[in-house]
C-alpha atoms as a PDB file:
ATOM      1  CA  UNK A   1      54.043  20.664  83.587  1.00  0.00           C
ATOM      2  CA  UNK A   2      54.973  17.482  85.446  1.00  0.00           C
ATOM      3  CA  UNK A   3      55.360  19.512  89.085  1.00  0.00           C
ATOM      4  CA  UNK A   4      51.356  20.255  88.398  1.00  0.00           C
ATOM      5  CA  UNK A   5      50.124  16.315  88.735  1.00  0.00           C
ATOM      6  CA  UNK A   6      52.601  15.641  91.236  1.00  0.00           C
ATOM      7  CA  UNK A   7      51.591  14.857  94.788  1.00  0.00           C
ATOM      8  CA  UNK A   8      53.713  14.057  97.688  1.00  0.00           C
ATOM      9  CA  UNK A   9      54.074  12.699 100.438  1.00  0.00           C
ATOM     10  CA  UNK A  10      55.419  14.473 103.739  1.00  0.00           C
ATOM     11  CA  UNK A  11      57.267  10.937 104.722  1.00  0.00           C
ATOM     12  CA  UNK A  12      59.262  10.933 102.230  1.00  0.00           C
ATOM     13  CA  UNK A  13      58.533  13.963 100.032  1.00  0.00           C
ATOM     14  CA  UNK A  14      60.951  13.244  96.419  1.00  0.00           C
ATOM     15  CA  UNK A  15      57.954  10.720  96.005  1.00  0.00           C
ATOM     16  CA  UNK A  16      54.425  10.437  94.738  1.00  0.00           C
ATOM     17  CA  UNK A  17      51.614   9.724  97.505  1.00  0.00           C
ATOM     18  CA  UNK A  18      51.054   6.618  95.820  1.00  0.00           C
ATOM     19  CA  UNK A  19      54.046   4.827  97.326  1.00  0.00           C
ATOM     20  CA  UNK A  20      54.904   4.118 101.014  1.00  0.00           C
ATOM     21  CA  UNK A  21      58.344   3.629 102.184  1.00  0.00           C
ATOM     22  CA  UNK A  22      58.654   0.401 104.076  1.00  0.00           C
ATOM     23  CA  UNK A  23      61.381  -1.641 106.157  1.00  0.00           C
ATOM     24  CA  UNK A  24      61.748  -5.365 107.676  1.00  0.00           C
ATOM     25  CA  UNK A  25      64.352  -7.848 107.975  1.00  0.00           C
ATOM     26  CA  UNK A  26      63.779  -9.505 104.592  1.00  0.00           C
ATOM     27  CA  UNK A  27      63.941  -6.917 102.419  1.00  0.00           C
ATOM     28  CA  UNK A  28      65.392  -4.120 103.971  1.00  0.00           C
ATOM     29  CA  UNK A  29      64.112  -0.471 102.968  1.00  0.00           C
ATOM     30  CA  UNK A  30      61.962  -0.590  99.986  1.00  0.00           C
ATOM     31  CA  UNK A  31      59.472   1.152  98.585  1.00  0.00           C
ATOM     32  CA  UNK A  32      55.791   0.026  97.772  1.00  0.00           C
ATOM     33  CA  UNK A  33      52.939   1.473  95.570  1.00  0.00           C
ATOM     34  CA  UNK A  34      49.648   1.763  97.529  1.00  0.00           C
ATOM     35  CA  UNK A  35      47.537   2.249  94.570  1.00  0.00           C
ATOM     36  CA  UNK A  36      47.816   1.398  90.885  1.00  0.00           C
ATOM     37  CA  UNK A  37      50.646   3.461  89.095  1.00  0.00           C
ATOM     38  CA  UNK A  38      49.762   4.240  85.198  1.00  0.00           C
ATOM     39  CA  UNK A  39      52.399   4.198  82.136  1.00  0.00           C
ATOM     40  CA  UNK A  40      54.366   7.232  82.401  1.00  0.00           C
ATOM     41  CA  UNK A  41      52.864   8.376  85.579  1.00  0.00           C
ATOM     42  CA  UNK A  42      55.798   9.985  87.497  1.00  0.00           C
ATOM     43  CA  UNK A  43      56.379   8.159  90.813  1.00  0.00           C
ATOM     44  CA  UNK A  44      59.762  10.547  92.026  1.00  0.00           C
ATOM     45  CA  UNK A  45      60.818  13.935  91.563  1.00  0.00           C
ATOM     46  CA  UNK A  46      63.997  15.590  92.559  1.00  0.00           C
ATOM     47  CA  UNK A  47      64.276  19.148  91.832  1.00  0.00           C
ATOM     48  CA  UNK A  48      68.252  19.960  90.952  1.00  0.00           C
ATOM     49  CA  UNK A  49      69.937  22.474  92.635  1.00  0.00           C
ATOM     50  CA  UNK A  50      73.778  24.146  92.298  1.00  0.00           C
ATOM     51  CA  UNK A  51      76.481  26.091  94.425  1.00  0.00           C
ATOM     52  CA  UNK A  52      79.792  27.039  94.033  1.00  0.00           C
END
């Protein structure tokens, strides 16, 4: 299951602990990998979610 190899981060917990959010004048908010990401690895996960 994908939720099983999927680590977060408590800054910004949708995405993997490989990947820091960052901010400056340039750029703006953006987000940066720390470490190597592999093919397929998943990088964000949003759990969905419904009312009515």
């Amino acid at each position: 299951m994908i939720m099983d190899s999927f680590v977060s981060k408590t800054q910004f917990p949708s995405a993997s602990s490989k990947l820091t959010l960052m901010e400056n004048s340039s750029k703006g908010r953006h987000v940066i990998a720390t470490e190597d990401l592999s093919i397929g690895e998943v990088i964000f996960l949003v759990e969905t979610f419904c009312f009515s």
